[in-house]
N, C-alpha and C. Protein backbone atom coordinates (compact mmCIF):
# COMPACT_ATOMS: atom_id res chain seq x y z
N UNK A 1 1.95 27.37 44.82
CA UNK A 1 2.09 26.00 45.26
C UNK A 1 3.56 25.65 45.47
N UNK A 2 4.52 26.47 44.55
CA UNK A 2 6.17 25.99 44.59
C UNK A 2 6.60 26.08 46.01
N UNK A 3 5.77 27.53 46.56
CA UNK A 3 6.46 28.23 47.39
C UNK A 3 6.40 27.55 48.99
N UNK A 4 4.83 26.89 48.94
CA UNK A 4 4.55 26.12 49.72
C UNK A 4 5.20 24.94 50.01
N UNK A 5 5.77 24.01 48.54
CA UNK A 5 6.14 22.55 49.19
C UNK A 5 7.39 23.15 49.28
N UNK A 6 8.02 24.21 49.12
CA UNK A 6 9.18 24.35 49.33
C UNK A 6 9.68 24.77 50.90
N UNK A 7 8.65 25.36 51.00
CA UNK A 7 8.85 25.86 53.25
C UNK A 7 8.40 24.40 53.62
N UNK A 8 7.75 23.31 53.15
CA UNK A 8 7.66 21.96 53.92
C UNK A 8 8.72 21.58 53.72
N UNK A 9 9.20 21.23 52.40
CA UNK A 9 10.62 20.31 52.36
C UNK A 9 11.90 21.21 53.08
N UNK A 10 11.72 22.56 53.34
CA UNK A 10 12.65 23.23 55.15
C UNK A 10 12.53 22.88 56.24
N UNK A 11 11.13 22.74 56.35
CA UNK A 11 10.86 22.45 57.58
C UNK A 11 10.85 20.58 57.95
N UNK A 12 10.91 19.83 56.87
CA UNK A 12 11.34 18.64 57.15
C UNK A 12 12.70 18.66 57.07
N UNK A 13 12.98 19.28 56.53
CA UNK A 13 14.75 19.06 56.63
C UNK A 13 15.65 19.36 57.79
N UNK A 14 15.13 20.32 58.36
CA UNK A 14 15.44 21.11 59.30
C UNK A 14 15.42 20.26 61.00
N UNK A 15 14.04 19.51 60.58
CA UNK A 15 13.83 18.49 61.63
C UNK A 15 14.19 17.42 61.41
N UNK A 16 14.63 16.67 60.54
CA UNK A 16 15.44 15.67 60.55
C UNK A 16 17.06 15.86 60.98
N UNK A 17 17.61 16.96 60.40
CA UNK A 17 18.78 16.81 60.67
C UNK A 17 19.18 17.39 62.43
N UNK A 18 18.11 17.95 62.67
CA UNK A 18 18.25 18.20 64.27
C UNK A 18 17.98 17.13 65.10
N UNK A 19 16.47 16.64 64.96
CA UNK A 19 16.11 15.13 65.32
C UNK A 19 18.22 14.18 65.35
N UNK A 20 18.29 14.06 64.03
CA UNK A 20 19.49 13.14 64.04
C UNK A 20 20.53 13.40 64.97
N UNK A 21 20.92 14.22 64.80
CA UNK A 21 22.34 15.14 65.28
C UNK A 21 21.65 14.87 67.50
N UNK A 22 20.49 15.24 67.34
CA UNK A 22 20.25 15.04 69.07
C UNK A 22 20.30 13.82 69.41
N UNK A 23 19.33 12.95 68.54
CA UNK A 23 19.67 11.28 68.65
C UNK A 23 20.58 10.68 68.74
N UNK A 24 21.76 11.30 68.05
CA UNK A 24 23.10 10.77 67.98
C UNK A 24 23.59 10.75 69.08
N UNK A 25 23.36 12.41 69.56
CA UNK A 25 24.20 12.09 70.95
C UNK A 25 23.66 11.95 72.05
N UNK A 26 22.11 11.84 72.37
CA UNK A 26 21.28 10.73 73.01
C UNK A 26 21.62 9.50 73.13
N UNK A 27 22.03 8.96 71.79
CA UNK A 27 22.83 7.48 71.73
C UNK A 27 23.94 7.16 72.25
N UNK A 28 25.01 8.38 71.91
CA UNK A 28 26.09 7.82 72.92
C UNK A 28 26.11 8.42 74.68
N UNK A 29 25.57 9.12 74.67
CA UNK A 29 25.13 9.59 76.25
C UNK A 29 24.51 7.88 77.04
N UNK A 30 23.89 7.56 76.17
CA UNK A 30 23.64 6.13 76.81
C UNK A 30 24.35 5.22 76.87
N UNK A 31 25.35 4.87 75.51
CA UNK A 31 26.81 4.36 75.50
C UNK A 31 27.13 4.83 76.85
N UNK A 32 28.09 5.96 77.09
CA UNK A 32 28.69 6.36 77.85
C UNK A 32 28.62 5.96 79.21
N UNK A 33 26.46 6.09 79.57
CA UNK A 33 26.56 6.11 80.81
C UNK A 33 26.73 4.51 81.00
N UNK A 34 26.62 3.28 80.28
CA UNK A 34 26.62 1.94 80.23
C UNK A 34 28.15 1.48 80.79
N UNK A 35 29.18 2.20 80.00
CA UNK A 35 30.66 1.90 80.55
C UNK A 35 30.88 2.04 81.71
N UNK A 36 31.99 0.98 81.91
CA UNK A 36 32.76 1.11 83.18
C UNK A 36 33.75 1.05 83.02
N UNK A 37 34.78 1.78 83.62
CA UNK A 37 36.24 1.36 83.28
C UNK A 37 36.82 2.28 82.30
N UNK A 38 36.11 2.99 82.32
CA UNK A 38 36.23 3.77 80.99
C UNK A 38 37.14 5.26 81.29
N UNK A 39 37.98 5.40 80.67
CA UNK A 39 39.08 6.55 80.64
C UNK A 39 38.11 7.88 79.90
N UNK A 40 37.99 7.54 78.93
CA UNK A 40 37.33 8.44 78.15
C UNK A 40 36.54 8.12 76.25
N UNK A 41 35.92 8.93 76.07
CA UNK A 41 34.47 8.49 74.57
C UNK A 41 34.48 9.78 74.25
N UNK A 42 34.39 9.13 73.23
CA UNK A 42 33.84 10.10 71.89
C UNK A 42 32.60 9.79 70.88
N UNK A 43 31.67 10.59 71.09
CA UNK A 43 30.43 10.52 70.36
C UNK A 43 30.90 10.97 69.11
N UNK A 44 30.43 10.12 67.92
CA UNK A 44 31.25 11.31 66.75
C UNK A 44 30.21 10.70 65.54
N UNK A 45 30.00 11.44 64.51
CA UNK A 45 29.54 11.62 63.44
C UNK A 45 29.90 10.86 62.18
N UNK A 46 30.39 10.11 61.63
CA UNK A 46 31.56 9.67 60.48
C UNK A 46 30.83 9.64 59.18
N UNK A 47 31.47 10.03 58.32
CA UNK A 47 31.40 10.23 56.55
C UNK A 47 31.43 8.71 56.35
N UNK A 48 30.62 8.30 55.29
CA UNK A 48 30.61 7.12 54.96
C UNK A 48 30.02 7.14 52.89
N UNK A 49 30.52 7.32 52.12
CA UNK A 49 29.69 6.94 50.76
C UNK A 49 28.36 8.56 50.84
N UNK A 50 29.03 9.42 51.36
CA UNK A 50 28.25 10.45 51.95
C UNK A 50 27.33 10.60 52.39
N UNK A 51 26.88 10.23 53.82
CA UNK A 51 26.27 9.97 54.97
C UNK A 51 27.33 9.82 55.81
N UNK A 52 26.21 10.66 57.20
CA UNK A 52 26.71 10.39 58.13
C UNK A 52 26.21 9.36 58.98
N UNK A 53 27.00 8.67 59.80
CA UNK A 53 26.60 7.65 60.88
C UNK A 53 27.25 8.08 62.14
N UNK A 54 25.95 7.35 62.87
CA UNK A 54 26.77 7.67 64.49
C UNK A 54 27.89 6.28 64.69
N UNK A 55 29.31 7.08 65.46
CA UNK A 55 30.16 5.75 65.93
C UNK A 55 30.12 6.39 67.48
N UNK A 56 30.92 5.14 68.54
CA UNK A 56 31.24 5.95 69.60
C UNK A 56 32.44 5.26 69.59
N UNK A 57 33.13 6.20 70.28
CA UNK A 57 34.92 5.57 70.12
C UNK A 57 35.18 5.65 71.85
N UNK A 58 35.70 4.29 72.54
CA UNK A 58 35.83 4.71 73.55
C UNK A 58 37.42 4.04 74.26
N UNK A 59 38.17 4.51 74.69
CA UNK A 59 39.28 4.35 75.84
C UNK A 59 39.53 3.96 76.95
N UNK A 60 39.41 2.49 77.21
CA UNK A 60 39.08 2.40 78.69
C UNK A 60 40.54 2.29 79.67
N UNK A 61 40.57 2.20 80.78
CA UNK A 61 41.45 2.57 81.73
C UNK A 61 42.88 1.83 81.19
N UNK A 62 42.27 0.40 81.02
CA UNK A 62 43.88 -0.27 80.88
C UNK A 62 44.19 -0.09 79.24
N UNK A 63 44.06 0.74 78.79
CA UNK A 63 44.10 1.14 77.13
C UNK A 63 43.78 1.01 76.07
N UNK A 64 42.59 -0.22 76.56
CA UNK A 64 41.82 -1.41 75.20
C UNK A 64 41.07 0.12 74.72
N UNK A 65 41.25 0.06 73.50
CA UNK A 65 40.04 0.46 72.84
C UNK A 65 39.24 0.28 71.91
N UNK A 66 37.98 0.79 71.97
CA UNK A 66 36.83 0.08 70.87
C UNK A 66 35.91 1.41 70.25
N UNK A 67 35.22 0.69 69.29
CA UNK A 67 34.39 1.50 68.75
C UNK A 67 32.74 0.26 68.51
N UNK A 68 31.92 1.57 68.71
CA UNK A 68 30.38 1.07 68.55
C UNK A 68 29.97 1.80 67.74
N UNK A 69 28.65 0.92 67.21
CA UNK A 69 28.01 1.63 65.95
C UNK A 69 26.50 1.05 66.33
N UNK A 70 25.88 1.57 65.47
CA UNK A 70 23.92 1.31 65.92
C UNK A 70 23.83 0.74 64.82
N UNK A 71 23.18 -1.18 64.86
CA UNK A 71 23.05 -1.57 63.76
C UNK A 71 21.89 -1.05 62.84
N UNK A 72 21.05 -0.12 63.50
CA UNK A 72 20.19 0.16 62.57
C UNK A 72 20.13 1.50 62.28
N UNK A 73 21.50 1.96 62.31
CA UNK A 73 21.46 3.68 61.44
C UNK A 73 21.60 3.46 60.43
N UNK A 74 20.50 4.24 59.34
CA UNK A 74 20.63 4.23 57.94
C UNK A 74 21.64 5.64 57.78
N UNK A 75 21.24 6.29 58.79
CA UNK A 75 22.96 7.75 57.94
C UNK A 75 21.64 8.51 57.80
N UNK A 76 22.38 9.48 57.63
CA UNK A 76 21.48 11.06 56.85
C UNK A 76 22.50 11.50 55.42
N UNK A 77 22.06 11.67 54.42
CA UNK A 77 22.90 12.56 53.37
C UNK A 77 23.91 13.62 54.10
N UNK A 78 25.13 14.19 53.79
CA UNK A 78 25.41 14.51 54.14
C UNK A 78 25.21 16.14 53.77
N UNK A 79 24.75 16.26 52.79
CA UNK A 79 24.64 17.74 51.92
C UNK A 79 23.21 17.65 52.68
N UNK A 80 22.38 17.06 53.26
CA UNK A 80 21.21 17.25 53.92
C UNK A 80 21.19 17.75 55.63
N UNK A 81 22.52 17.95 56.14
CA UNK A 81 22.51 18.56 57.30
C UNK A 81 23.63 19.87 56.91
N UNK A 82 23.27 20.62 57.86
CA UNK A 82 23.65 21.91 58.39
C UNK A 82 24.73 21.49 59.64
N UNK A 83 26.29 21.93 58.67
CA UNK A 83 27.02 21.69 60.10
C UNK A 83 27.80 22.61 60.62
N UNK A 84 27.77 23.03 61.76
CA UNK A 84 28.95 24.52 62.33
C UNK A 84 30.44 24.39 61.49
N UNK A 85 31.01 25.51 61.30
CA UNK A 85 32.08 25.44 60.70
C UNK A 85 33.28 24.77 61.20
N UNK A 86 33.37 24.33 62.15
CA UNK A 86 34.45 23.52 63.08
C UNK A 86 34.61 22.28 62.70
N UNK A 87 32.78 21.74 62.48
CA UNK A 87 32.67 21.00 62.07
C UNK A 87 32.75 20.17 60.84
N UNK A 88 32.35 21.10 60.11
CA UNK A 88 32.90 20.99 58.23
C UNK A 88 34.79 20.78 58.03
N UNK A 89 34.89 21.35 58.78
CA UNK A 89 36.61 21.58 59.01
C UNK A 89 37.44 19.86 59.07
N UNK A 90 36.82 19.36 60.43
CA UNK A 90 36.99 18.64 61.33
C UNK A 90 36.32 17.14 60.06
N UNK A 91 35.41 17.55 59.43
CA UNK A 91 34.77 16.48 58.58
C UNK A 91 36.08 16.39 57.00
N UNK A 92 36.39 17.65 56.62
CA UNK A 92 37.02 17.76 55.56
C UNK A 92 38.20 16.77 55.82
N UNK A 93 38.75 16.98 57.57
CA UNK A 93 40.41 16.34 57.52
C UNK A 93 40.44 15.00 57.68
N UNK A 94 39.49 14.78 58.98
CA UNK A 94 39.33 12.83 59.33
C UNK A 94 38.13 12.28 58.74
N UNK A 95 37.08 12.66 58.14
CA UNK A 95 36.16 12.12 57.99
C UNK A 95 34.90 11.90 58.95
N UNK A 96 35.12 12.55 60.12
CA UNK A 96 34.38 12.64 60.49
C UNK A 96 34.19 13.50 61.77
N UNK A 97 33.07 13.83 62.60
CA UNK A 97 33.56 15.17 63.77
C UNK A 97 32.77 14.73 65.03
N UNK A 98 33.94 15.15 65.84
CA UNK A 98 33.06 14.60 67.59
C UNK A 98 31.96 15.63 67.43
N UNK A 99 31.13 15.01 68.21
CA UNK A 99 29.88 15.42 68.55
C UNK A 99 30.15 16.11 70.01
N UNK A 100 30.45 14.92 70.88
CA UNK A 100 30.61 15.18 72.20
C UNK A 100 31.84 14.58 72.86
N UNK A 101 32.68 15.19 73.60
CA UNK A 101 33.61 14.58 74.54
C UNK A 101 33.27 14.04 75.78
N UNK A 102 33.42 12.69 76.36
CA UNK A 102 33.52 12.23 77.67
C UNK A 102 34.57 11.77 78.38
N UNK A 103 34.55 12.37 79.36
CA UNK A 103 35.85 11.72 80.96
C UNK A 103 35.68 10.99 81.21
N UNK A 104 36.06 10.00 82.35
CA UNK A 104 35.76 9.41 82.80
C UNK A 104 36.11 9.63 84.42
């Protein structure tokens, strides 16, 4: 029986933190395509009380810049996702790691 709830609680884990991580940048892909004026965005991940949340950080032409957030992300644990080593890196120094880069 151990062995069993233990390949479910993988296989939910596994799909949540993929689910999230695609949603995230589903979310700012839609950010992105919404701007105008826009120089360049960053989809990014940020450490928070350990969770992550989606922000999008963006640069627009005449230099204003802003950041967005989804009022209804609760975060994922952060010891509950699987992250590439670039990314652990990139999380250790700022707190948090682009997901995705955009041009404009």
């Amino acid at each position: 029986m151990g062995i069993i709830s233990e390949l479910f609680r993988l296989v939910s884990l596994w799909a949540s933190e993929t689910d999230y991580l695609y949603q995230a940048e589903k979310w700012s892909d839609g950010i992105w395509n919404k701007m105008k004026d826009a120089y360049c965005g960053d989809g990014l991940l940020l450490e928070k009380d350990e969770k992550l949340y989606k922000r999008f950080r963006v640069t627009l032409n005449d230099g204003a810049t802003g950041v967005f957030f989804d009022e209804d992300d609760f975060g994922i644990p952060t010891k509950d996702i699987k992250l590439k080593s670039y990314q652990e890196r990139e999380l250790k120094r700022n707190s948090y790691f682009i997901l995705k880069h955009y041009n404009g």
